[in-house]
PDB file of N, CA and C in Angstrom:
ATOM      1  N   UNK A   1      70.551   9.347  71.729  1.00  0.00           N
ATOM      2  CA  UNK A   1      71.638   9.802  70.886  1.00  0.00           C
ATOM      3  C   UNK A   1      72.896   9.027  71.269  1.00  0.00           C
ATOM      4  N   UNK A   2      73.563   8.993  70.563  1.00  0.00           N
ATOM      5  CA  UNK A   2      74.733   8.262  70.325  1.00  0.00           C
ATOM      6  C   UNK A   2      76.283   8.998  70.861  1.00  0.00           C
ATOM      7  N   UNK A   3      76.880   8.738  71.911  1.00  0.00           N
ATOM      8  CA  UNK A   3      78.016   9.600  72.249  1.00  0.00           C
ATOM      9  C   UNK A   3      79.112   9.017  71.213  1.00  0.00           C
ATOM     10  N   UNK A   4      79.362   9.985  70.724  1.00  0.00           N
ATOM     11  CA  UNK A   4      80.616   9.703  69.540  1.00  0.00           C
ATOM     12  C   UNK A   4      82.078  10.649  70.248  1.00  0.00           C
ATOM     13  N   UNK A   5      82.918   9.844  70.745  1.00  0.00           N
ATOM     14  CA  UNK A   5      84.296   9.982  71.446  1.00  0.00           C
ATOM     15  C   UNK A   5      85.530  10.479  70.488  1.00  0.00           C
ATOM     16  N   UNK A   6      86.254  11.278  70.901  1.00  0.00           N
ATOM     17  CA  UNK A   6      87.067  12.169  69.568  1.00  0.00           C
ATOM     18  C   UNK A   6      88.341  11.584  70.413  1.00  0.00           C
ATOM     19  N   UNK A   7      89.286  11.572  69.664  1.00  0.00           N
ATOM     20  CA  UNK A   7      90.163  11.239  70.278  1.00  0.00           C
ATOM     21  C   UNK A   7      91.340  11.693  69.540  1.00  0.00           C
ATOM     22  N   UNK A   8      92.623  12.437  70.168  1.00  0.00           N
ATOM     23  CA  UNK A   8      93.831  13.107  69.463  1.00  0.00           C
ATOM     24  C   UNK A   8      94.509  11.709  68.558  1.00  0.00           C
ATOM     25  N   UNK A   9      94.763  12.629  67.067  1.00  0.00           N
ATOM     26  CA  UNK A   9      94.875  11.184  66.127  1.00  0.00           C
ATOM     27  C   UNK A   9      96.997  11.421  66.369  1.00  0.00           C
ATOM     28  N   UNK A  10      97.841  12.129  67.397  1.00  0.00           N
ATOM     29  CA  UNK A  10      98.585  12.073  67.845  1.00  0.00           C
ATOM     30  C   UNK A  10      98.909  11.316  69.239  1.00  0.00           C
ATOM     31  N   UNK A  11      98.104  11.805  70.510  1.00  0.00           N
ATOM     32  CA  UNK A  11      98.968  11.228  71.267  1.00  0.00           C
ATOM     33  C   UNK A  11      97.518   9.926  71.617  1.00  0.00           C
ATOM     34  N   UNK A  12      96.873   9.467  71.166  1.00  0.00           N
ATOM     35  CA  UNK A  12      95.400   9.369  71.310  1.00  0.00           C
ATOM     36  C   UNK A  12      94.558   9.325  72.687  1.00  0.00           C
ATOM     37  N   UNK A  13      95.143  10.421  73.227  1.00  0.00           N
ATOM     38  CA  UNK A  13      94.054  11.318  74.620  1.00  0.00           C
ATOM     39  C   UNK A  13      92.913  11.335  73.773  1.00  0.00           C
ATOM     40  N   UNK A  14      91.590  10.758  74.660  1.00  0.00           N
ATOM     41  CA  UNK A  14      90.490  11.582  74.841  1.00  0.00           C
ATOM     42  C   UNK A  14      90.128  12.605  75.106  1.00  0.00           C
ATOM     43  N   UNK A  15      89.067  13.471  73.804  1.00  0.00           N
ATOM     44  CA  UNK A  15      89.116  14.825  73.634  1.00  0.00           C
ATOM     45  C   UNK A  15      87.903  15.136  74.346  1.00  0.00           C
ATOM     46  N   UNK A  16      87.926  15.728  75.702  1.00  0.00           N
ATOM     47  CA  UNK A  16      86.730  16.431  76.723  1.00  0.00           C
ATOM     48  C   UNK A  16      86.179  17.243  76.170  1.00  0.00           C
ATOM     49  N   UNK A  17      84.789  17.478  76.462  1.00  0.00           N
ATOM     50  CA  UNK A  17      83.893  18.481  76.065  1.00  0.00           C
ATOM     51  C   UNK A  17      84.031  19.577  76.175  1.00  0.00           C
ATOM     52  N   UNK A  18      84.156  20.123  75.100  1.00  0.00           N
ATOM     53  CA  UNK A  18      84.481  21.788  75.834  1.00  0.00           C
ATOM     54  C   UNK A  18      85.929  22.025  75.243  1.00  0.00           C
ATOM     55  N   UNK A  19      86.482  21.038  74.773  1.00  0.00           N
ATOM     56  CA  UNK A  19      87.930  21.392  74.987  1.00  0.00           C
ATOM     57  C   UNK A  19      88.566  22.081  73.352  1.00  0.00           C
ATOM     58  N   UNK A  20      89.263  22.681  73.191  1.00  0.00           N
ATOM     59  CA  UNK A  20      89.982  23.310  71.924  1.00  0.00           C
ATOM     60  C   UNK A  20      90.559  22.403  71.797  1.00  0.00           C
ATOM     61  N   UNK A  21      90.294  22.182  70.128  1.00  0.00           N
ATOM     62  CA  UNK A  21      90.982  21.156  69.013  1.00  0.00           C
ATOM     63  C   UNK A  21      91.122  21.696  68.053  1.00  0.00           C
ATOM     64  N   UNK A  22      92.331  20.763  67.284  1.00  0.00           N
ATOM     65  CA  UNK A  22      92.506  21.509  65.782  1.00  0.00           C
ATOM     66  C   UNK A  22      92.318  20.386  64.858  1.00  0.00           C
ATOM     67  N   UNK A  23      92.000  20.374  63.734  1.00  0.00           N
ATOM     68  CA  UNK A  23      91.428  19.662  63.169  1.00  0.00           C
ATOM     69  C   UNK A  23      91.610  19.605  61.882  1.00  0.00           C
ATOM     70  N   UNK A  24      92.692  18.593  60.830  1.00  0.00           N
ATOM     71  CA  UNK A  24      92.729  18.617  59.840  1.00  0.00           C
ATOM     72  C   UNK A  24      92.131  17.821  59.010  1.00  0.00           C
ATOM     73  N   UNK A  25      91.706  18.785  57.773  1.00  0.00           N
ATOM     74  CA  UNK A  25      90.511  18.239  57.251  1.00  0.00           C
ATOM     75  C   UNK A  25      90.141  19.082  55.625  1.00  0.00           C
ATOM     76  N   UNK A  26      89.569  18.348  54.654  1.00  0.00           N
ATOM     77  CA  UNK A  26      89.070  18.549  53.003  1.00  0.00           C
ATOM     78  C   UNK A  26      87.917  19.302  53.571  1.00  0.00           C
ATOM     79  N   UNK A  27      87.843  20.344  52.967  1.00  0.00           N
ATOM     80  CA  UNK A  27      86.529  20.867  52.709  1.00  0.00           C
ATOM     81  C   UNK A  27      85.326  20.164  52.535  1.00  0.00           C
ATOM     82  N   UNK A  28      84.101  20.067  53.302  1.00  0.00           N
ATOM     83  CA  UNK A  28      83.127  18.658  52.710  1.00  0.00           C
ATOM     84  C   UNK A  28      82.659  19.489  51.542  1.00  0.00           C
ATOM     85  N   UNK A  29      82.233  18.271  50.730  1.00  0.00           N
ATOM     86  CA  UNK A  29      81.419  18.404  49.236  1.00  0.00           C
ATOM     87  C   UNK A  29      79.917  19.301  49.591  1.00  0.00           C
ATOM     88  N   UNK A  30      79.285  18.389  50.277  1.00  0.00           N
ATOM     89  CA  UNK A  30      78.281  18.958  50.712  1.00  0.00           C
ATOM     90  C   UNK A  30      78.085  20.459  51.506  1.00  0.00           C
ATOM     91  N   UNK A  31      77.687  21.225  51.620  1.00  0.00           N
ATOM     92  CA  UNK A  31      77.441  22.379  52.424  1.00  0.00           C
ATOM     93  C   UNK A  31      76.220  22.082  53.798  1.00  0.00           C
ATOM     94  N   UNK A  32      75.546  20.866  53.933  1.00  0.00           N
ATOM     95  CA  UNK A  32      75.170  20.748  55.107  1.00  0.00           C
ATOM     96  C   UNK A  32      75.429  19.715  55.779  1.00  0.00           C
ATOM     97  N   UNK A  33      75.665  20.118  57.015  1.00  0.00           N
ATOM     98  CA  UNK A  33      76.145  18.969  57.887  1.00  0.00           C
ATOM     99  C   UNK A  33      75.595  18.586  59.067  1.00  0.00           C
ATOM    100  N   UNK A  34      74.592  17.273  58.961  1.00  0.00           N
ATOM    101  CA  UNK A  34      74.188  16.716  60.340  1.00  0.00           C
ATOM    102  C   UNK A  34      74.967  17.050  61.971  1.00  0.00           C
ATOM    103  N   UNK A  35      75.737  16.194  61.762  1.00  0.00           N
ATOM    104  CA  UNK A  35      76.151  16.077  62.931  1.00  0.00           C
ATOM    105  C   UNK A  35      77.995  16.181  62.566  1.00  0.00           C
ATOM    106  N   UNK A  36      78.378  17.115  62.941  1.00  0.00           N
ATOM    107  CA  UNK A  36      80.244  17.463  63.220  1.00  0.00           C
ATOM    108  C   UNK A  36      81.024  16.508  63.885  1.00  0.00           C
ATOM    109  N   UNK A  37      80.884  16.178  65.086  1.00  0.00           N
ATOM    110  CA  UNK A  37      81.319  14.778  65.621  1.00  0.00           C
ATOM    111  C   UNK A  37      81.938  13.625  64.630  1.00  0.00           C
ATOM    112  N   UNK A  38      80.845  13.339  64.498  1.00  0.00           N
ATOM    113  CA  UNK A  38      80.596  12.077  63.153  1.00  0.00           C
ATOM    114  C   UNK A  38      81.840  12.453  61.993  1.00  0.00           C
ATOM    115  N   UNK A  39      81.295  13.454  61.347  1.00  0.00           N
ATOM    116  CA  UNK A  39      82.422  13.969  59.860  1.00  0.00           C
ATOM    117  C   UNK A  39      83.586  13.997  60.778  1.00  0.00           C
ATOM    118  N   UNK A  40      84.122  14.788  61.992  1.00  0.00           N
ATOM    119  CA  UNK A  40      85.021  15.128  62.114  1.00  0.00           C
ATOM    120  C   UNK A  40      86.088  13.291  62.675  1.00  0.00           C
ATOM    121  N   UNK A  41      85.508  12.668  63.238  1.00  0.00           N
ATOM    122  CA  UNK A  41      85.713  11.591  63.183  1.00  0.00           C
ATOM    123  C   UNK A  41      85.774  10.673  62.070  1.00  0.00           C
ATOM    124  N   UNK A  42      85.233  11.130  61.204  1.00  0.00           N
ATOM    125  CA  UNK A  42      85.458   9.970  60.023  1.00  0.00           C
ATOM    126  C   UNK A  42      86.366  10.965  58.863  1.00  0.00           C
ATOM    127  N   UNK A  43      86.100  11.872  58.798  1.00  0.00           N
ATOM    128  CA  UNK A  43      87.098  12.676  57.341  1.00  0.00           C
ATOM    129  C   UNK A  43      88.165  13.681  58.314  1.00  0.00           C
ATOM    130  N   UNK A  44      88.709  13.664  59.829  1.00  0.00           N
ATOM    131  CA  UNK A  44      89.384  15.051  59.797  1.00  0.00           C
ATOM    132  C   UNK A  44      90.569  13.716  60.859  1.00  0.00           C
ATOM    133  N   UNK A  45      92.063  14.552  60.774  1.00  0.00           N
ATOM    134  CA  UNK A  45      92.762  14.263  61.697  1.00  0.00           C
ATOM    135  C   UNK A  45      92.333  15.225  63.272  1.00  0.00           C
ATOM    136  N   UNK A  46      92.246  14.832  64.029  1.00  0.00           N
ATOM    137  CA  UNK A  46      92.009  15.790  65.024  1.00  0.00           C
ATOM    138  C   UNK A  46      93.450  15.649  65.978  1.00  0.00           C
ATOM    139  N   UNK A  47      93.732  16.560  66.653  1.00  0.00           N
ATOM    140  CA  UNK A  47      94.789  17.245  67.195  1.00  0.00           C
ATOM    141  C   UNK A  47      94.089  18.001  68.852  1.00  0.00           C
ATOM    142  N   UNK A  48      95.082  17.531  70.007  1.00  0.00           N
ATOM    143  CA  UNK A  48      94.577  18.362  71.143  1.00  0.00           C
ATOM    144  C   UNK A  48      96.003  19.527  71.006  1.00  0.00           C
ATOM    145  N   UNK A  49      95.420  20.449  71.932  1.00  0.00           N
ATOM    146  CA  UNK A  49      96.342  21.873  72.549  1.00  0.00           C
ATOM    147  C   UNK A  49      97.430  21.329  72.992  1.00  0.00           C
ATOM    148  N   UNK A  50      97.453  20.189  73.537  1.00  0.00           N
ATOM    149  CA  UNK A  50      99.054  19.670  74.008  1.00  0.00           C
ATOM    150  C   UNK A  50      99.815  19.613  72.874  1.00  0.00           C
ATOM    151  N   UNK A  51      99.378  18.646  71.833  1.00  0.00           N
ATOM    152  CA  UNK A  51     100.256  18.127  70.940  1.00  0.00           C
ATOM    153  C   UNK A  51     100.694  19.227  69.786  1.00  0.00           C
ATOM    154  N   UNK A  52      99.703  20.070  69.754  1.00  0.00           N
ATOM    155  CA  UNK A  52      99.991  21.479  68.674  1.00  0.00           C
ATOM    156  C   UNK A  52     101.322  22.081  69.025  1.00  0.00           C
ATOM    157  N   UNK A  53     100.961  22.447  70.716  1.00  0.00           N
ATOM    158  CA  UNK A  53     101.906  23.423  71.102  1.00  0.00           C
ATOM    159  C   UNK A  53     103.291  22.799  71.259  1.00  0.00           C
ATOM    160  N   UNK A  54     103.473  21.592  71.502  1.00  0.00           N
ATOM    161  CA  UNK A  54     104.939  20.567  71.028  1.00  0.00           C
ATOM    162  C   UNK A  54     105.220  20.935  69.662  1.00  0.00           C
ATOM    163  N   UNK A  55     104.314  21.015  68.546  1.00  0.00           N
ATOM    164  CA  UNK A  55     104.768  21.415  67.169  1.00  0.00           C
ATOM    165  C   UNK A  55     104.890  22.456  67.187  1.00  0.00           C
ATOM    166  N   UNK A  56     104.852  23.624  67.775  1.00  0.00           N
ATOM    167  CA  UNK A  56     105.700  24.920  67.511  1.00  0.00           C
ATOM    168  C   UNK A  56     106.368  24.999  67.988  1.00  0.00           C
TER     169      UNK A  56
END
């Protein structure tokens, strides 16, 4: 399998396993989804807990 690396599309930290993210993103068309990683890397902005909590 393929390690697919997330990375904050703000400060661009590498996002650890395990870790709370927020994630903006279109509803997919489809209703099933292989693999989340992948979509969330290719269709979502992703966001870590640091950079959120600077925006409030």
């Amino acid at each position: 399998m393929f390690k697919r690396t997330l990375y904050c599309s703000n400060c661009n930290r590498e996002i650890q396993n395990g870790e709370e993210i927020y994630a903006k993103m279109k509803a997919p068309k489809n209703t099933i989804m292989v693999e989340i990683k992948a979509y969330l890397k290719k269709e979502s902005e992703i966001f870590c807990t640091d950079c959120m909590d600077k925006e409030k």
